[in-house]
C-alpha atoms as a PDB file:
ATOM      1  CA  UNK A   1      21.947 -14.347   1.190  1.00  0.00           C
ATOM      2  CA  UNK A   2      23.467 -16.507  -1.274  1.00  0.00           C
ATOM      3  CA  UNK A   3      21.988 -18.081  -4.184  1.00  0.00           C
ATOM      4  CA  UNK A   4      20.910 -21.672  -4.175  1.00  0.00           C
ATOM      5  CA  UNK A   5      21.628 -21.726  -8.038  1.00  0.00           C
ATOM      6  CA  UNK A   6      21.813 -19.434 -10.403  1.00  0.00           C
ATOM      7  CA  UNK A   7      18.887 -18.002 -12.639  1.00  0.00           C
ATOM      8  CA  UNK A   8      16.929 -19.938 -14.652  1.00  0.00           C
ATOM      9  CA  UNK A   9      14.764 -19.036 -17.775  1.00  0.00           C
ATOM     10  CA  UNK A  10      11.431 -19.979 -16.728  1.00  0.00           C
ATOM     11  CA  UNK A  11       8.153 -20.962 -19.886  1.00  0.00           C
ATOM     12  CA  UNK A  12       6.448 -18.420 -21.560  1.00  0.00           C
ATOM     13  CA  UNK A  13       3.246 -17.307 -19.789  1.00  0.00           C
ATOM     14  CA  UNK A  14       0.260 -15.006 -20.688  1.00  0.00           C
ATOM     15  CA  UNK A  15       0.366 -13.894 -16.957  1.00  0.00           C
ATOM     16  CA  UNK A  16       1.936 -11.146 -15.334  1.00  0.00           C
ATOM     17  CA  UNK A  17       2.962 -10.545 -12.199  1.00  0.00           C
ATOM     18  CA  UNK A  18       6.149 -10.788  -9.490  1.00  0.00           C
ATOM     19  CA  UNK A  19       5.658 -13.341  -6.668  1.00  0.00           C
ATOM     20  CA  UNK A  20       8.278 -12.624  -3.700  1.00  0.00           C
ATOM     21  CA  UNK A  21       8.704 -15.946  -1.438  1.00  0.00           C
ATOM     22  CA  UNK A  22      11.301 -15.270   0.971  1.00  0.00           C
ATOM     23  CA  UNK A  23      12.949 -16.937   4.249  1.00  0.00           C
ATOM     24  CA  UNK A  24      15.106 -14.467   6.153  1.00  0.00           C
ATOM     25  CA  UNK A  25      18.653 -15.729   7.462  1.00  0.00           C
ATOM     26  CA  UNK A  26      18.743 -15.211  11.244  1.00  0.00           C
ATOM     27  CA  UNK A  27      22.648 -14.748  10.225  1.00  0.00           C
ATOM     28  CA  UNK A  28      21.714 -11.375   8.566  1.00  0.00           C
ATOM     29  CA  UNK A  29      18.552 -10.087  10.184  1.00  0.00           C
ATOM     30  CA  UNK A  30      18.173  -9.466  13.890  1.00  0.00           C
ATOM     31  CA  UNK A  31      14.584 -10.907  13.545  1.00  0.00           C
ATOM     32  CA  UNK A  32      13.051 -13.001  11.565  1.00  0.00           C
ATOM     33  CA  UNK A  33       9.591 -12.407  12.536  1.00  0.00           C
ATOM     34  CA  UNK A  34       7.245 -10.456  10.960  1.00  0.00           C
ATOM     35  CA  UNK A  35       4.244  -9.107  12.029  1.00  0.00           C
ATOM     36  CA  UNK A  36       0.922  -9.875   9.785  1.00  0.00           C
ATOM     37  CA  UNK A  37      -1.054  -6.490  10.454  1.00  0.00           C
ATOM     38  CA  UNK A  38       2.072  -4.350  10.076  1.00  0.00           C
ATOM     39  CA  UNK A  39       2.607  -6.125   6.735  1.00  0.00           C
ATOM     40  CA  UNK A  40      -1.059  -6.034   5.860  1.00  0.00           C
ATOM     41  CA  UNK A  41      -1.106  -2.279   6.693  1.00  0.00           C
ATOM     42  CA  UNK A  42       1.777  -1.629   4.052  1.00  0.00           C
ATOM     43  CA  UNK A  43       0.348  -3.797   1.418  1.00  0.00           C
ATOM     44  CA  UNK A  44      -2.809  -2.194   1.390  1.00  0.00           C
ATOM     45  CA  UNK A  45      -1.445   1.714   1.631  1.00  0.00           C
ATOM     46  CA  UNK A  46       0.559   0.389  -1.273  1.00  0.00           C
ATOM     47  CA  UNK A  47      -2.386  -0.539  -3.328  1.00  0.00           C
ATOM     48  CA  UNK A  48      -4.307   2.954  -2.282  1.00  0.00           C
ATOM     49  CA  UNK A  49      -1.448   4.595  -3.325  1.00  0.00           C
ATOM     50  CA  UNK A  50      -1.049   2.571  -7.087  1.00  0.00           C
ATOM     51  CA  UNK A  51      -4.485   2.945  -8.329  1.00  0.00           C
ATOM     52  CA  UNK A  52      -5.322  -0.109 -10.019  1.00  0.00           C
ATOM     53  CA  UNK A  53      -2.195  -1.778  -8.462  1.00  0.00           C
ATOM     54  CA  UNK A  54      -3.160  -5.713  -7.486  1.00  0.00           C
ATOM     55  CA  UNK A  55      -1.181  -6.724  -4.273  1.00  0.00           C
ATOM     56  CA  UNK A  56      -2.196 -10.283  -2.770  1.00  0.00           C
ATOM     57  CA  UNK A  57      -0.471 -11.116   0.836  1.00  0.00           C
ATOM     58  CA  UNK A  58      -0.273 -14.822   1.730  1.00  0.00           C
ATOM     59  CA  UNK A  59       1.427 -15.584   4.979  1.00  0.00           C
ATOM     60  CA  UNK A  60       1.920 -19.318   4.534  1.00  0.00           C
ATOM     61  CA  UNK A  61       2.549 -19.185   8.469  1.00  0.00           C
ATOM     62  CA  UNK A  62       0.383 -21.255  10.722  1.00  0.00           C
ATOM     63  CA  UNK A  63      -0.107 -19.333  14.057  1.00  0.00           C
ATOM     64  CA  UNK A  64      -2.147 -20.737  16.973  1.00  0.00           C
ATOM     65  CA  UNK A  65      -2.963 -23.541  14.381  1.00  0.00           C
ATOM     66  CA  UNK A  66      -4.607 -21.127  11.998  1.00  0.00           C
ATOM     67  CA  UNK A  67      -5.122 -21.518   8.495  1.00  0.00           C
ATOM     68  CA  UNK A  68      -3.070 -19.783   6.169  1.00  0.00           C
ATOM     69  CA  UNK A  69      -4.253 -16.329   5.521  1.00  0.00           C
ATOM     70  CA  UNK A  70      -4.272 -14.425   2.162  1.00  0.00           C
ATOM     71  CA  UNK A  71      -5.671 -10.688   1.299  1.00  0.00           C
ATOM     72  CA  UNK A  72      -5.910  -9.254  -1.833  1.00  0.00           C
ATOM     73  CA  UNK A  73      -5.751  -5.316  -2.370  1.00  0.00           C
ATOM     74  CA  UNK A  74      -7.038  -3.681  -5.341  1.00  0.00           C
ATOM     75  CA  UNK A  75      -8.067  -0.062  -5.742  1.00  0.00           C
ATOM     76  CA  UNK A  76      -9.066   1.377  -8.978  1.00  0.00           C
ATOM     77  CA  UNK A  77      -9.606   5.273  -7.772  1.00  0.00           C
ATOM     78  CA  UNK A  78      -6.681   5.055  -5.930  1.00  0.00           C
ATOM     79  CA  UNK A  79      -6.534   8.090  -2.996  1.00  0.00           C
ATOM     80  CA  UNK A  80     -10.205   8.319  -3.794  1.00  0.00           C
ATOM     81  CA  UNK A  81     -10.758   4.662  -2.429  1.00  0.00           C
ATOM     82  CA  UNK A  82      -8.090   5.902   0.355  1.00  0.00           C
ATOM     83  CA  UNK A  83     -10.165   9.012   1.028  1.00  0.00           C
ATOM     84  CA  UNK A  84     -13.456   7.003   1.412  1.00  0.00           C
ATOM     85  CA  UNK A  85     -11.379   4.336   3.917  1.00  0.00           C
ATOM     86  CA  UNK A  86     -10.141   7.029   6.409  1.00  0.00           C
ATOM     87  CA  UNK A  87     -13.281   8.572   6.600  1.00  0.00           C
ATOM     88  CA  UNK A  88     -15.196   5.156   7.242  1.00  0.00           C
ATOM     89  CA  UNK A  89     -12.594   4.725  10.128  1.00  0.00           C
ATOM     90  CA  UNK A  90     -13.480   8.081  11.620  1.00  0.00           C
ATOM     91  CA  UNK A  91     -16.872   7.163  11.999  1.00  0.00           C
ATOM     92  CA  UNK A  92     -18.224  11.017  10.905  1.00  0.00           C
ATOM     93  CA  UNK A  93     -20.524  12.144   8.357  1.00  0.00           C
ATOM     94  CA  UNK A  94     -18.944  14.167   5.192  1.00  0.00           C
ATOM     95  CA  UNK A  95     -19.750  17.504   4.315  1.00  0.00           C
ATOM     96  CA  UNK A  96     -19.650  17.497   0.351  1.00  0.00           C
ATOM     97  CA  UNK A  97     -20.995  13.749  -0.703  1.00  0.00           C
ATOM     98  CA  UNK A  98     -18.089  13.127  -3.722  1.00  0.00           C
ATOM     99  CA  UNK A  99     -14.742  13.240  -2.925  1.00  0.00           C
ATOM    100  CA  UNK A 100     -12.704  16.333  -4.383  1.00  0.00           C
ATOM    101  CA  UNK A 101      -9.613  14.587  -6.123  1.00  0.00           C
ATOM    102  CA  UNK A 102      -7.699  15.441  -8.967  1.00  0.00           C
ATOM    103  CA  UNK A 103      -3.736  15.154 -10.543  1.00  0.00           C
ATOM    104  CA  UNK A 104      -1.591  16.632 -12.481  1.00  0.00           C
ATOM    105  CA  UNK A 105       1.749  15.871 -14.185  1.00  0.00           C
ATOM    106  CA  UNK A 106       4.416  17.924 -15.769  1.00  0.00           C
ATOM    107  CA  UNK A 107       6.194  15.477 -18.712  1.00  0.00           C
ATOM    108  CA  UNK A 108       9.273  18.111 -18.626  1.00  0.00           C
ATOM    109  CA  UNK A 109      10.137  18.313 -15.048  1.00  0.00           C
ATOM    110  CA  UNK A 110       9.611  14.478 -14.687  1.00  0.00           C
ATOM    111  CA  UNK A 111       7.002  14.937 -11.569  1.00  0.00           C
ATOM    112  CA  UNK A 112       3.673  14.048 -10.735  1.00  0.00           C
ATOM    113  CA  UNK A 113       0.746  14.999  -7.732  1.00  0.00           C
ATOM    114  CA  UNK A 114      -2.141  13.368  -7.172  1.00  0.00           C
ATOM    115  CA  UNK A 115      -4.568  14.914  -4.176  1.00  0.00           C
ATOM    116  CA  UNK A 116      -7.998  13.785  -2.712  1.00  0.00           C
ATOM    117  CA  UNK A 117      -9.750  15.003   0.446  1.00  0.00           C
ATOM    118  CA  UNK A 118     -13.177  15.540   1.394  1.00  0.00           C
ATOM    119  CA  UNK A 119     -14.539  17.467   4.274  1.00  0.00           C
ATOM    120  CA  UNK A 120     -16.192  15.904   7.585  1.00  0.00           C
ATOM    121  CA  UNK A 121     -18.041  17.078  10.507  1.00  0.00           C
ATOM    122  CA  UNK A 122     -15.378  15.937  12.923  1.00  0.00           C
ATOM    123  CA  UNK A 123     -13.611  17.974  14.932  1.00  0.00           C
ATOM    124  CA  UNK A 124      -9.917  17.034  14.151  1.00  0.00           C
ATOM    125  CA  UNK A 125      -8.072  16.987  10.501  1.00  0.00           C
ATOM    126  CA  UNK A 126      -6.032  14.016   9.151  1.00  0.00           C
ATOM    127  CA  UNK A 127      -3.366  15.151   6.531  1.00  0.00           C
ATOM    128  CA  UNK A 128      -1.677  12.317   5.121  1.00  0.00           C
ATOM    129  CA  UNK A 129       0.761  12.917   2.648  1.00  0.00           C
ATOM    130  CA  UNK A 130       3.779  10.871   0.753  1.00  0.00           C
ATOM    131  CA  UNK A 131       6.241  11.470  -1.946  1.00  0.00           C
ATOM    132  CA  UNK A 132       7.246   8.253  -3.788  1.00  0.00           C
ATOM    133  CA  UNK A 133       4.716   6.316  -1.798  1.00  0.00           C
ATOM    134  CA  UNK A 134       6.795   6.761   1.589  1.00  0.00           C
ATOM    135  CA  UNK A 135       5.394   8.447   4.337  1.00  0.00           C
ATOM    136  CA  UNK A 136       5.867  11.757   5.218  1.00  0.00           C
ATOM    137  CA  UNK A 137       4.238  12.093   8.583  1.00  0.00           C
ATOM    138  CA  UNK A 138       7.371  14.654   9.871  1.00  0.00           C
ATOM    139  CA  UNK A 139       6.051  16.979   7.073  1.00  0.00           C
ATOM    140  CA  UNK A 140       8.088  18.802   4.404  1.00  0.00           C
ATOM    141  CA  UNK A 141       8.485  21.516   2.194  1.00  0.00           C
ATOM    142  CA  UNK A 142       5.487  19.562  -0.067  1.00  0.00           C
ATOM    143  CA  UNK A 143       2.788  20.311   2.767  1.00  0.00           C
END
């Protein structure tokens, strides 16, 4: 888009924080319409993959004469807290009561890993993995 005016040096503040308010030009996207859960779903994947990472959605939207509608997403253990969620969802019972989880880093080669996973009784295994926080359902050579 272009800029309504250019940037302005805003009061000194003891907060932190990026806010992101944005209104998509029809002229650039080919829609303008975004969908709450899909958003919702990346916003909180986000914060399970940024431990400690604060993420606050507030669609400002009024559908079907709904209120506005704002979730905040905060995990402090991270793929621990992820863990715990996908095995909620499955509805199973868990083999080993803590979840295994652990990370390393290596300063030199610039890289980082960061695993969790827990056993269940169910039948079928969920591997979910990312690199950079994206999504690497079609596998890789990190698997």
């Amino acid at each position: 888009g272009v800029p309504d005016a250019p940037l302005q040096k805003g009061e000194g503040s003891t907060e932190t924080g990026t806010t992101i308010t944005f209104w998509p030009s029809r002229e650039i996207f080919e829609t303008v319409e975004f969908d709450y859960d899909t958003l919702r779903a990346r916003f909180q994947q986000m914060a399970f993959l940024n431990k400690g990472l604060a993420l606050t959605l507030h669609d400002e939207r009024e559908v079907d004469g709904a209120e506005h509608r704002t979730e905040k997403f905060l995990y402090e253990r991270g793929l621990v807290d992820y863990v715990e969620h996908l095995v909620k969802a499955k509805m199973t019972e868990v083999v080993n009561a803590d979840v295994i989880a652990f990370e390393s880093e290596d300063t030199v080669k610039k890289i980082s890993l960061e695993v969790a996973m827990q056993w269940t009784t169910s039948y079928t295994e969920s591997v979910h993995t990312y690199a950079n926080t994206i999504n690497t359902h079609e596998g890789g050579t990190h698997e």
